[in-house]
Protein backbone atom coordinates (compact mmCIF):
# COMPACT_ATOMS: atom_id res chain seq x y z
CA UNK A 1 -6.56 -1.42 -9.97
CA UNK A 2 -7.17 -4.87 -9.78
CA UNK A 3 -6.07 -7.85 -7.48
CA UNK A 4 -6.57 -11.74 -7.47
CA UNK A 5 -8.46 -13.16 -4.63
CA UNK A 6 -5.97 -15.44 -3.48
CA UNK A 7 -3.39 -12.38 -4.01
CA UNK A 8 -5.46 -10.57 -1.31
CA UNK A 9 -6.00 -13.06 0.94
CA UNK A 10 -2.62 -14.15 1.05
CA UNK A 11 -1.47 -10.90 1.61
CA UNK A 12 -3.95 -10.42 4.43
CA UNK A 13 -2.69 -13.68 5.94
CA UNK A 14 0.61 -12.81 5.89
CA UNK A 15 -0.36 -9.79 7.73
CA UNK A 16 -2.21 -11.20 10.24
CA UNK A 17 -5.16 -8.70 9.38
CA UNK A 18 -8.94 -9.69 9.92
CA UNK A 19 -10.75 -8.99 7.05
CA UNK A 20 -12.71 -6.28 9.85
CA UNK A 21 -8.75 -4.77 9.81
CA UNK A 22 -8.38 -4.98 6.06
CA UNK A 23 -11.45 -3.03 5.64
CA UNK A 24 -10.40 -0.20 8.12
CA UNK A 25 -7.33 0.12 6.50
CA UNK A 26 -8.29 0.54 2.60
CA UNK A 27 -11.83 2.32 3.14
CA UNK A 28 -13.87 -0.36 1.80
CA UNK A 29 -16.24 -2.46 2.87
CA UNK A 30 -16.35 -5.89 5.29
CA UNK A 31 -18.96 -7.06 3.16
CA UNK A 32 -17.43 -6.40 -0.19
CA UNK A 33 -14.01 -8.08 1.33
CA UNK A 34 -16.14 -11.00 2.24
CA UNK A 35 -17.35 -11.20 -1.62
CA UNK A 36 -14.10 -10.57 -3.00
């Protein structure tokens, strides 16, 4: 599955998620979050 960048970060904005609390959530990375 793919996303868009600004899909994602949207979404995470919306949220109010750190990218830390992204990562927690879906199993990946910080650093691959930060390159996305």
């Amino acid at each position: 599955m793919t996303i868009s960048t600004d899909k994602l970060i949207q979404l995470r904005k919306d949220r109010g998620w750190s990218q830390e609390k992204l990562a927690a959530i879906s199993g990946i990375s910080v650093r691959t979050i930060q390159r996305a």
